[in-house]
C-alpha atoms as a PDB file:
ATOM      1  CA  UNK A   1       0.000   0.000   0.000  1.00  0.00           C
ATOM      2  CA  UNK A   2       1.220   2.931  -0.904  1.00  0.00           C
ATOM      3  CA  UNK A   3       1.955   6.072   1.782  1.00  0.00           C
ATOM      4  CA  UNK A   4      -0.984   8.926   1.849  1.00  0.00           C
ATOM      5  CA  UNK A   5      -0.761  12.471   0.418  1.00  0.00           C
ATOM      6  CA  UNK A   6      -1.052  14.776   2.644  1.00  0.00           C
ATOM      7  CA  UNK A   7      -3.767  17.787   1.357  1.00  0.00           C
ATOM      8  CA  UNK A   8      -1.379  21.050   0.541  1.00  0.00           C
ATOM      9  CA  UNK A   9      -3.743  23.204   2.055  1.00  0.00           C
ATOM     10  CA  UNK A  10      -3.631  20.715   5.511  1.00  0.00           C
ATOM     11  CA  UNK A  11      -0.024  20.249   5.852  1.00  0.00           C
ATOM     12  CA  UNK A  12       2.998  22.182   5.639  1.00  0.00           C
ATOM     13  CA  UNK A  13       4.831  22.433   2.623  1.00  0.00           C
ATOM     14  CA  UNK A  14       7.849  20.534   3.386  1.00  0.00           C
ATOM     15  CA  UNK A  15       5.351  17.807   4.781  1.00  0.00           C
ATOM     16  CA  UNK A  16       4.010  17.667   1.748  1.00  0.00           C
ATOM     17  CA  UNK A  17       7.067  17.609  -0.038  1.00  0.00           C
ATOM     18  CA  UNK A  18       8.244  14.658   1.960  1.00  0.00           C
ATOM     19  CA  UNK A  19       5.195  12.451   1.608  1.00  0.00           C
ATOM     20  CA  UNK A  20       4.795  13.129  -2.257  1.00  0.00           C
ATOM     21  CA  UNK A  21       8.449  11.595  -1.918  1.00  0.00           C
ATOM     22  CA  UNK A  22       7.669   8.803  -0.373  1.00  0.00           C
ATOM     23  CA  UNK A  23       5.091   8.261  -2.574  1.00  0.00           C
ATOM     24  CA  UNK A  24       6.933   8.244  -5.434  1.00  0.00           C
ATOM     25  CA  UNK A  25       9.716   6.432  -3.815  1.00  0.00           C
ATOM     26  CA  UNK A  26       7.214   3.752  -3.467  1.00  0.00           C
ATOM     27  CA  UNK A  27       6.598   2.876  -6.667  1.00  0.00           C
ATOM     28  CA  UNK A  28       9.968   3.059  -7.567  1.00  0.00           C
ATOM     29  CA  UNK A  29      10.445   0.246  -5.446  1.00  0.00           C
ATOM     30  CA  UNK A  30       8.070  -1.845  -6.928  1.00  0.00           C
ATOM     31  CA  UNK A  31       9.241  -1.710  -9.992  1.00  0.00           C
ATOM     32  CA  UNK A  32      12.914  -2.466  -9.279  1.00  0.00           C
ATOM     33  CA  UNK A  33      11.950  -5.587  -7.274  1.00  0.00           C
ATOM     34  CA  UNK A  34       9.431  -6.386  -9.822  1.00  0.00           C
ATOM     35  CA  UNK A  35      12.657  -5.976 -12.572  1.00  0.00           C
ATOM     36  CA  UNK A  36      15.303  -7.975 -11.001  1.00  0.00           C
ATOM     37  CA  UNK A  37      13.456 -10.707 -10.479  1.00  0.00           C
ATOM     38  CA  UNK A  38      12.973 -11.310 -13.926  1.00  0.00           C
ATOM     39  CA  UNK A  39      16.488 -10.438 -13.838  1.00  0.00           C
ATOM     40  CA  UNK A  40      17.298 -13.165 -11.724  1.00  0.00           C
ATOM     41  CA  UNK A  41      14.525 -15.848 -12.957  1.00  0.00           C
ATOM     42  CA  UNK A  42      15.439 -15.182 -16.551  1.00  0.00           C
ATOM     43  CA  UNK A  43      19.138 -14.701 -15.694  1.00  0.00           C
ATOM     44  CA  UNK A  44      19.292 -11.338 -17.764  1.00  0.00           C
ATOM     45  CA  UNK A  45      22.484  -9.818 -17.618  1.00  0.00           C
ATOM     46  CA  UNK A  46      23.164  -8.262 -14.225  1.00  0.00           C
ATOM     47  CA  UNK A  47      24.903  -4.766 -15.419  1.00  0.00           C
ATOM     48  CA  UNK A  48      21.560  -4.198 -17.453  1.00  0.00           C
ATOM     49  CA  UNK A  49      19.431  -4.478 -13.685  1.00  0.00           C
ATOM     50  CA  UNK A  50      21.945  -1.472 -12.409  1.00  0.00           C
ATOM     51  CA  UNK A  51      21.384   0.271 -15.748  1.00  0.00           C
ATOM     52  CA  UNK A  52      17.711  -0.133 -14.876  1.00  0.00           C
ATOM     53  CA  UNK A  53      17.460   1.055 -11.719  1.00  0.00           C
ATOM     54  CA  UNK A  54      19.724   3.956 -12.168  1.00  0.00           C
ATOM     55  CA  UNK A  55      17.414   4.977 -15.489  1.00  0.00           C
ATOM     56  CA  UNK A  56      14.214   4.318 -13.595  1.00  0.00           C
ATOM     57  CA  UNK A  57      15.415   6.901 -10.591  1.00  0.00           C
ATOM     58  CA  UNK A  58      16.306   9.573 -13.420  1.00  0.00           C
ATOM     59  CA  UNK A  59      12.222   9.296 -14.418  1.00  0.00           C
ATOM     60  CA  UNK A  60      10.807   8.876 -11.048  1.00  0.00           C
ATOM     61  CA  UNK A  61      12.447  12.137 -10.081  1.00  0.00           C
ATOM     62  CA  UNK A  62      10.797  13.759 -13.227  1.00  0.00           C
ATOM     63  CA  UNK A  63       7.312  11.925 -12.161  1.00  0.00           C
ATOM     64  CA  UNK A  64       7.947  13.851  -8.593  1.00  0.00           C
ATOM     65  CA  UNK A  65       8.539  17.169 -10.523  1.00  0.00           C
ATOM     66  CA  UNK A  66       5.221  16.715 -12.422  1.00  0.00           C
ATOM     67  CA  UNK A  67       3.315  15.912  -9.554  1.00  0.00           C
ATOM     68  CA  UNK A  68       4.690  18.890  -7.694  1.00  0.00           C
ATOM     69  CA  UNK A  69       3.676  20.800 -10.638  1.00  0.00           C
ATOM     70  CA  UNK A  70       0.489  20.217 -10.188  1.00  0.00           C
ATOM     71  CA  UNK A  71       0.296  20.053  -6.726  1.00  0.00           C
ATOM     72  CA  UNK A  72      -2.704  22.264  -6.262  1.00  0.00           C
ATOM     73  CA  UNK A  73      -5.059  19.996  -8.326  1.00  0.00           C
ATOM     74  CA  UNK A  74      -4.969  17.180  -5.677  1.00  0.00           C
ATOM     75  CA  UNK A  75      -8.440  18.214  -4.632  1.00  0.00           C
ATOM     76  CA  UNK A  76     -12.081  15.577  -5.587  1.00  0.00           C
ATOM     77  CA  UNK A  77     -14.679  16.683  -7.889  1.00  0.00           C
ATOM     78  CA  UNK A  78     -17.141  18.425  -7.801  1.00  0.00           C
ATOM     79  CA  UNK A  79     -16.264  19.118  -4.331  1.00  0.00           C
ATOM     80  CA  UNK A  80     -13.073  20.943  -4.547  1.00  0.00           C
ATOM     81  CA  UNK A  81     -12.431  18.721  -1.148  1.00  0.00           C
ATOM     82  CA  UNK A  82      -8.012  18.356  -0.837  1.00  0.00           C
ATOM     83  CA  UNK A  83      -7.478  14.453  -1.227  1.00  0.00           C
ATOM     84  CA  UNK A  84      -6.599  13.397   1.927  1.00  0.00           C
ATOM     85  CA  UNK A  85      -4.309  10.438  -0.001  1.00  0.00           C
ATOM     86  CA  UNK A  86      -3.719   8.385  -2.760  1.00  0.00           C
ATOM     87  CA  UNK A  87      -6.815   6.422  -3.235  1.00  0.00           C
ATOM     88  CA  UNK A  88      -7.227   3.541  -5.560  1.00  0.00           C
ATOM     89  CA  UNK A  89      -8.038   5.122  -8.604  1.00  0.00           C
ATOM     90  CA  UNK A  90      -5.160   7.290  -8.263  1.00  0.00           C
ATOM     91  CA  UNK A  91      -2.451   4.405  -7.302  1.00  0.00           C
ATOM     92  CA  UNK A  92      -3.845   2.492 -10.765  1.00  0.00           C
ATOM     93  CA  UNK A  93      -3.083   6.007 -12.413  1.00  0.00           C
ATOM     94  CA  UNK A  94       0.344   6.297 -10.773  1.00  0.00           C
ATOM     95  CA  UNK A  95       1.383   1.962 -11.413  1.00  0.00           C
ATOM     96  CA  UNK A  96       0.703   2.809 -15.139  1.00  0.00           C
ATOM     97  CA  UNK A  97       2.622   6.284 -15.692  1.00  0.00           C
ATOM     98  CA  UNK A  98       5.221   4.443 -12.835  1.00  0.00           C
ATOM     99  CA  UNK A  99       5.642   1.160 -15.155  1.00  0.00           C
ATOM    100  CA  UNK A 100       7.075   3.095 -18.473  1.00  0.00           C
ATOM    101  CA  UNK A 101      10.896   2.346 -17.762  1.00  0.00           C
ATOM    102  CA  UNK A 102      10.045  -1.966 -17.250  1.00  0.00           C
ATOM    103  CA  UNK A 103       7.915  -1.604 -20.745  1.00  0.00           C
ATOM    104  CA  UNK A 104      10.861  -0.458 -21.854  1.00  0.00           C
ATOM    105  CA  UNK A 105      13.549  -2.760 -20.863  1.00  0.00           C
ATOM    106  CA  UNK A 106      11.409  -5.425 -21.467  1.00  0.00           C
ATOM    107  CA  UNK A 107      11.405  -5.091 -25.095  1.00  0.00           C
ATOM    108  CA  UNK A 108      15.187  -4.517 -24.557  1.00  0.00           C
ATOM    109  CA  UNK A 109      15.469  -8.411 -23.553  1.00  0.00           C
ATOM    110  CA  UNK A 110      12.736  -9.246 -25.321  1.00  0.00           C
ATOM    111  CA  UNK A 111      14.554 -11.802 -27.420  1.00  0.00           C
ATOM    112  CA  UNK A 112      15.356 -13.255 -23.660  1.00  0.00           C
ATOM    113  CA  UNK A 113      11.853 -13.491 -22.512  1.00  0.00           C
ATOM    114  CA  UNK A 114       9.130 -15.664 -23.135  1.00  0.00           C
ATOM    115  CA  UNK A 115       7.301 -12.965 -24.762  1.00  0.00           C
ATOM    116  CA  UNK A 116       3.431 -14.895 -23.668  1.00  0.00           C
ATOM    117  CA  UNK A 117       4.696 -15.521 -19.995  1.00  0.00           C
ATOM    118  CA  UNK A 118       5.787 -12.163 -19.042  1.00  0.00           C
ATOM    119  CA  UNK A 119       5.697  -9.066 -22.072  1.00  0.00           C
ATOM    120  CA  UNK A 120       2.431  -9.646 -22.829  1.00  0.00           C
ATOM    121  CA  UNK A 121       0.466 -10.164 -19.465  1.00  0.00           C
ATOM    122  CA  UNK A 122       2.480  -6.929 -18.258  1.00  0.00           C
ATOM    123  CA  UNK A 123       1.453  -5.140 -20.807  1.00  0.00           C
ATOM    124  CA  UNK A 124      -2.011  -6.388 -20.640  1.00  0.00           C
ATOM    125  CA  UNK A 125      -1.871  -5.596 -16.699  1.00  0.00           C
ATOM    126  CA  UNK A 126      -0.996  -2.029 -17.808  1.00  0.00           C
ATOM    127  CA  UNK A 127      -3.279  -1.430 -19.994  1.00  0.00           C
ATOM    128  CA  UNK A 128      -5.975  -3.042 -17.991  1.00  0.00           C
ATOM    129  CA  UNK A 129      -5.225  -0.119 -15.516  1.00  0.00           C
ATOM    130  CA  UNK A 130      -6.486   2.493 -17.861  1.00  0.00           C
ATOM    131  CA  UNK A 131     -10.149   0.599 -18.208  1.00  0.00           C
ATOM    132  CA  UNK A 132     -10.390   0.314 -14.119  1.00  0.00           C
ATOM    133  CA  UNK A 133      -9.254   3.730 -13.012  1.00  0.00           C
ATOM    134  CA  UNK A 134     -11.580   5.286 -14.669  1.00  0.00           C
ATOM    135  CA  UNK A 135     -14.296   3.122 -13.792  1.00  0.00           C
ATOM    136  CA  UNK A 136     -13.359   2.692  -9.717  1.00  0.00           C
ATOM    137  CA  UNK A 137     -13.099   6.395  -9.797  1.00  0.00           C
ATOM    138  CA  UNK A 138     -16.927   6.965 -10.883  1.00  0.00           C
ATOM    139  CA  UNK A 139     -17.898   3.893  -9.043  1.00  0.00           C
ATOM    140  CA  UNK A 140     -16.410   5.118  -5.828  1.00  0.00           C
ATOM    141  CA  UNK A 141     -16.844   8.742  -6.144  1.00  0.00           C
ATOM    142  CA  UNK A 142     -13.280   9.624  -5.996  1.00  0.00           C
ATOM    143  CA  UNK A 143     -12.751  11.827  -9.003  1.00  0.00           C
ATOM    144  CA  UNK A 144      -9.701  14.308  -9.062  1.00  0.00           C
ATOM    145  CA  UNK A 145      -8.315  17.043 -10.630  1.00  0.00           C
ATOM    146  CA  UNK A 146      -5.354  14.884 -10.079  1.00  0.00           C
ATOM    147  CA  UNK A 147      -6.703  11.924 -11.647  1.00  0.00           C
ATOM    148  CA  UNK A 148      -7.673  13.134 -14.824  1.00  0.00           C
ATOM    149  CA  UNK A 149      -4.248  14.838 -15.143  1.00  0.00           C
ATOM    150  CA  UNK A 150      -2.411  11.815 -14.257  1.00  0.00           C
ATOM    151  CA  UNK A 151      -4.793   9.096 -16.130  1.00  0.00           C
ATOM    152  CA  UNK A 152      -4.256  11.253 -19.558  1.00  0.00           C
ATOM    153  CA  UNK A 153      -0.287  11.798 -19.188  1.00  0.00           C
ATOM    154  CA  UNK A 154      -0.511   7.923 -18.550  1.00  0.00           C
ATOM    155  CA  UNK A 155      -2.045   6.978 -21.684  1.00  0.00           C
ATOM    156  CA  UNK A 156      -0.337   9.345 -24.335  1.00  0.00           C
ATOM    157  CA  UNK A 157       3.262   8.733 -22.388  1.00  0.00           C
ATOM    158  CA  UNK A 158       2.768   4.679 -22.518  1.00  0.00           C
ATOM    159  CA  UNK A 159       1.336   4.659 -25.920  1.00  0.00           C
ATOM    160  CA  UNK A 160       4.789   7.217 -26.916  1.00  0.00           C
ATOM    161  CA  UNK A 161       6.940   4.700 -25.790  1.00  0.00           C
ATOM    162  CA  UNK A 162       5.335   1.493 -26.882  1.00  0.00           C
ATOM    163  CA  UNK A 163       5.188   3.247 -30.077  1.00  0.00           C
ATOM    164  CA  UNK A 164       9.020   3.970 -30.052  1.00  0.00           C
ATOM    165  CA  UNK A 165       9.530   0.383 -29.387  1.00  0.00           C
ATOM    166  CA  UNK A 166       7.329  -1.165 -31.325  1.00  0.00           C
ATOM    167  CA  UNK A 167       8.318   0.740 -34.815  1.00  0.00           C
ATOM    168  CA  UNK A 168      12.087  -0.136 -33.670  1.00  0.00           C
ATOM    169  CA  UNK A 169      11.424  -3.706 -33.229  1.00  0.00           C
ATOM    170  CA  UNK A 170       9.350  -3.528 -36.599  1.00  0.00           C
ATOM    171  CA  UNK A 171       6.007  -4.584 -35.080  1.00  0.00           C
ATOM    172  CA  UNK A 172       4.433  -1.407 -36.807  1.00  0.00           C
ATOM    173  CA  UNK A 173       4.725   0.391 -40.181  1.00  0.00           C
ATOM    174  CA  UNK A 174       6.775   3.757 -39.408  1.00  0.00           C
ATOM    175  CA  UNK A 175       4.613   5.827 -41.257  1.00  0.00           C
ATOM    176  CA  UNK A 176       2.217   4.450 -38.714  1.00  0.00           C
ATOM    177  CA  UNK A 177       4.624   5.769 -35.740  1.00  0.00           C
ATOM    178  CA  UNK A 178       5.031   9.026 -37.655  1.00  0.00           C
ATOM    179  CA  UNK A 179       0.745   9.659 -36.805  1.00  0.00           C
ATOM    180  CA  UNK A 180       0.633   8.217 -33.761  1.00  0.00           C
ATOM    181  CA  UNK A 181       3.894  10.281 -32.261  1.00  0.00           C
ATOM    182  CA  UNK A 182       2.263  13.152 -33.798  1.00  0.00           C
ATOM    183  CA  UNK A 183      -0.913  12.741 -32.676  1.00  0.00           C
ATOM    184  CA  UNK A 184      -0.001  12.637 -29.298  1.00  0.00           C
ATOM    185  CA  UNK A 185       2.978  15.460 -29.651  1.00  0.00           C
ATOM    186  CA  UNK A 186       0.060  17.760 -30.850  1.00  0.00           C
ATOM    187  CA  UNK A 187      -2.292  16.746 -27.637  1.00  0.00           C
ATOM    188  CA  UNK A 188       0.516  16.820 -25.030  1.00  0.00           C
ATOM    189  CA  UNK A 189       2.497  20.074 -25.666  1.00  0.00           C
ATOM    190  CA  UNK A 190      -1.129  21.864 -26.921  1.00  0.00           C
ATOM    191  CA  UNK A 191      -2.808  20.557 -23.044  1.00  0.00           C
ATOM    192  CA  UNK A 192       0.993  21.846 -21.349  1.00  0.00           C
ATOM    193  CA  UNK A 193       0.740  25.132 -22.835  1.00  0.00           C
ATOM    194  CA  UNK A 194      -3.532  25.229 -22.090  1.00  0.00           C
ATOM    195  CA  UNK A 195      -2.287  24.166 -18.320  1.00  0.00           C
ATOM    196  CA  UNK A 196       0.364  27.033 -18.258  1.00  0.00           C
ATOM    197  CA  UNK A 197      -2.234  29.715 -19.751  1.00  0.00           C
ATOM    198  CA  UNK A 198      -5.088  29.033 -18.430  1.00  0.00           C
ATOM    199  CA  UNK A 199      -4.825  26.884 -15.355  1.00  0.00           C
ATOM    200  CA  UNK A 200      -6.723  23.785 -14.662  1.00  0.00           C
ATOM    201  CA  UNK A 201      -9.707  22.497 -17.124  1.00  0.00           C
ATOM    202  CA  UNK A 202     -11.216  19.147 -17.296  1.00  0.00           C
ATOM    203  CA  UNK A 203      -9.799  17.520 -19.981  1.00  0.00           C
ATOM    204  CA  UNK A 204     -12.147  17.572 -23.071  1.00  0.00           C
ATOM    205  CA  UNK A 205     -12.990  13.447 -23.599  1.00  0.00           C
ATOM    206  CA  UNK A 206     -14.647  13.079 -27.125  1.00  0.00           C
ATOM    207  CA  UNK A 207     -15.706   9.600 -28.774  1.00  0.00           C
ATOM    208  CA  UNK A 208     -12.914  10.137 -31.273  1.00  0.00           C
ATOM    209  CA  UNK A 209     -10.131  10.935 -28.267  1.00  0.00           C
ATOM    210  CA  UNK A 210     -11.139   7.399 -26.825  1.00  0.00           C
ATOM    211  CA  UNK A 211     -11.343   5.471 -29.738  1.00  0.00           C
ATOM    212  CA  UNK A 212      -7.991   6.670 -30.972  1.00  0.00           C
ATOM    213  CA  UNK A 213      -6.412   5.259 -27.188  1.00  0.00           C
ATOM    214  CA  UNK A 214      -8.458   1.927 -27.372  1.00  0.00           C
ATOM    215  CA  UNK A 215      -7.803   1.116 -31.436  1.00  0.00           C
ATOM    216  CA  UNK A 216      -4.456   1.672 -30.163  1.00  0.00           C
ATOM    217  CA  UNK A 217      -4.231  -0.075 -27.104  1.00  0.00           C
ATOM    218  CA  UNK A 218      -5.820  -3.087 -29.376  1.00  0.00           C
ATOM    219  CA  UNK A 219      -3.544  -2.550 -32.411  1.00  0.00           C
ATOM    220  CA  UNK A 220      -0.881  -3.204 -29.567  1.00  0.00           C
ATOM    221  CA  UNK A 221      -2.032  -6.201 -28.714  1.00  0.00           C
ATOM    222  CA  UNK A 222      -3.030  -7.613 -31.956  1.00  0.00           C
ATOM    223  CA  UNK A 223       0.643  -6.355 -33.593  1.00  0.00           C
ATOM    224  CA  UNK A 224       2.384  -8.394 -30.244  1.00  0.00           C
ATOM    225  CA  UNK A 225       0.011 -11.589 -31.255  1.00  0.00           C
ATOM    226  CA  UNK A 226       1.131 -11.282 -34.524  1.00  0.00           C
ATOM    227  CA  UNK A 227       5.325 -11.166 -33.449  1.00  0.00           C
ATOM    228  CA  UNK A 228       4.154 -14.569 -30.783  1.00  0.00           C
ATOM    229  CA  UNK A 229       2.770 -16.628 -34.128  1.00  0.00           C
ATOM    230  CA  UNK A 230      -0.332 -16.684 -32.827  1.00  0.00           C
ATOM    231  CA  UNK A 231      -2.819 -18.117 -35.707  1.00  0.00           C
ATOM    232  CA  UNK A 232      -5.681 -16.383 -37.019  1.00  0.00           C
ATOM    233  CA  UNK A 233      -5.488 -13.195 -34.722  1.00  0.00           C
ATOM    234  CA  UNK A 234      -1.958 -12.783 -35.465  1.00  0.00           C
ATOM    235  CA  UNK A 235      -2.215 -12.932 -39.629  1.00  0.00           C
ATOM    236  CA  UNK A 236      -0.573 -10.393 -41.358  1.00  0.00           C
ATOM    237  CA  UNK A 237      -3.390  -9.604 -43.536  1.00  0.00           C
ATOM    238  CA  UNK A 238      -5.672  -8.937 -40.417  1.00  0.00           C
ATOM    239  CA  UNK A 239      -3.142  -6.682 -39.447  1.00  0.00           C
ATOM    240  CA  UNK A 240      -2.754  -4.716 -42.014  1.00  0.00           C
ATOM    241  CA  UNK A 241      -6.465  -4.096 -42.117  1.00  0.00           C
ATOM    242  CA  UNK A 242      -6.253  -3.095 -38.197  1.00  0.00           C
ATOM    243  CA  UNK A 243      -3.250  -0.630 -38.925  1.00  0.00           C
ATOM    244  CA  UNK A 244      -5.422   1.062 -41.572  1.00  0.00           C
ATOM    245  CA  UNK A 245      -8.337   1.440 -39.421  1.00  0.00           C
ATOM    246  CA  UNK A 246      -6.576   2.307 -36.441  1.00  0.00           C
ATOM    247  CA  UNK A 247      -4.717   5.163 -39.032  1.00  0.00           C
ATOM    248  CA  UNK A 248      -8.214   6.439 -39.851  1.00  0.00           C
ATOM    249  CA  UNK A 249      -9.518   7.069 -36.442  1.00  0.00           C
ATOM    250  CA  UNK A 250      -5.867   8.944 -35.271  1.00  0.00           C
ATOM    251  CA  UNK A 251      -6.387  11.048 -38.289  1.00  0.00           C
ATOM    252  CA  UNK A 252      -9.827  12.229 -37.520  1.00  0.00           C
ATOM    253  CA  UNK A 253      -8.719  12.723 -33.734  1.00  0.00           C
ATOM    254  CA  UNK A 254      -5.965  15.288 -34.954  1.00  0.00           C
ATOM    255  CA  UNK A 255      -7.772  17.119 -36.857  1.00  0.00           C
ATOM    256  CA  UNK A 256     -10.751  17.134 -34.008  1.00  0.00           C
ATOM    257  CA  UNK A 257      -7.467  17.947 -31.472  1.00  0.00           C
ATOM    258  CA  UNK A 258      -6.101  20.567 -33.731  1.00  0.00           C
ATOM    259  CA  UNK A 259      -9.762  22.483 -34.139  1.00  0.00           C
ATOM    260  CA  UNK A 260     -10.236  22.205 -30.425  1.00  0.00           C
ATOM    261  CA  UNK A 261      -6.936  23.757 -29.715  1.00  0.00           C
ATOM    262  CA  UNK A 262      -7.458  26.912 -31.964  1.00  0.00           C
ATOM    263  CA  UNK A 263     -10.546  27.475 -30.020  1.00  0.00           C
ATOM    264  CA  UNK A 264      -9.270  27.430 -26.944  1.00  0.00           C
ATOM    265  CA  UNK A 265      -6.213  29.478 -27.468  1.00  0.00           C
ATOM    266  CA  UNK A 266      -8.478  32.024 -29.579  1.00  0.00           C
ATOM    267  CA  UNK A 267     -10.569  32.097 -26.439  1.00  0.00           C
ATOM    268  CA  UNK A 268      -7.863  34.100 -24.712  1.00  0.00           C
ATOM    269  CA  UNK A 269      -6.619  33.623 -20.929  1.00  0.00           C
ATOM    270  CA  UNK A 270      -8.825  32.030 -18.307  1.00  0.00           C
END
């Protein structure tokens, strides 16, 4: 279980500061114990488990800065009530943005791996995180300002990187990387610069915004049965009619993003 956070408006600030660290700190830990012992089960080579855990601290201290960033958005909806910790839809938020660096050097070894036995159900697990979050957080009435910030840098980060590593391992097309990365560069720097002009809004969640994470998320899936030999849902042909499909709905979400964010900055400051 991971340590509470502390309201900002309860405690003092370097209170705050120190239990945000812990925080953090915890879910650091997981995933280093969580990586070496596939280190040690799969006997993966031991300098790439310090390489690991030296890379993972570098983006768990940039995960801290964001979170301080945004520090005065831990607060419920419609409330406005400070959070008075991390609740459950928030720690399923935080395990998702938290497990980006194993993705990552889990495609590094994936050669190494059985990919059925552990790539795929942890990226499953991952993604499975994004369905329930959401869903525990309506369920349980334990909506955030936090939470919606955290749950959408989640998505577009994980689906940046799996993108990375997928077009370098040739899973996908690149000119299929090429509109996802910029799909998601255009959403991510346009929200940053919103955030930093305006202040907080809640995210603006359209049909063609979630359809573009989910044909994704299943593209993913359908591209890593494909690299397993899996029959029937792993044929190349089925894939290439997914890729083209999943192309179509990322276009029409740019050009829905990119109309949005006109308005918005024409709109002026908030």
């Amino acid at each position: 279980m991971s340590p509470g956070l502390p309201s900002p408006t309860k405690d003092s600030g370097s209170g705050f500061e120190r239990r945000l660290h812990l925080v953090v700190l915890a879910f650091y830990a997981v995933q280093v114990l969580y990586y070496a012992a596939i280190t040690l089960i799969f006997a993966l080579p031991l300098p790439r488990l310090y390489i690991f855990g030296a890379a993972s601290a570098g983006y768990h201290a940039l995960f801290y800065a964001g979170l301080r960033y945004v520090r005065k958005e831990f607060n419920l909806e419609p409330s406005g009530e400070p959070l008075g910790g991390v609740n459950l839809p928030l720690a399923l938020s935080f395990l998702r943005l938290s497990a980006v660096p194993v993705v990552v050097f889990l495609f590094l070894s994936i050669r190494s791996l059985p990919v059925g036995w552990v790539v795929a159900p942890f990226l499953v697990v991952v993604f499975l995180t994004d369905l329930f979050d959401g869903l525990l957080a309506r369920a349980l009435r334990q909506q955030s300002r936090l939470g919606r910030i955290v749950d959408a840098a989640g998505d577009y980060l994980l689906i940046f990187t799996v993108t990375i590593l997928y077009g370098v391992f040739g899973l996908v097309p690149w000119w299929l990387v090429a509109l996802v990365l910029v799909r998601l560069g255009l959403q991510s720097g346009g929200m940053i610069a919103l955030y930093h002009r305006k202040g907080f809004s809640p995210p603006r969640l359209t049909l063609l915004g979630k359809a573009s994470v989910f044909s994704t998320f299943c593209l993913y899936g359908f591209e890593l049965a494909e690299y397993m030999g899996v029959p029937v849902i792993g044929s190349p042909r089925l894939l290439a009619t997914l890729e083209l499909l999943a192309a179509g709905i990322l276009a029409a979400s740019l050009v829905d993003k990119i109309l949005f964010l006109l308005r918005e900055f024409r709109g002026g400051r908030g």
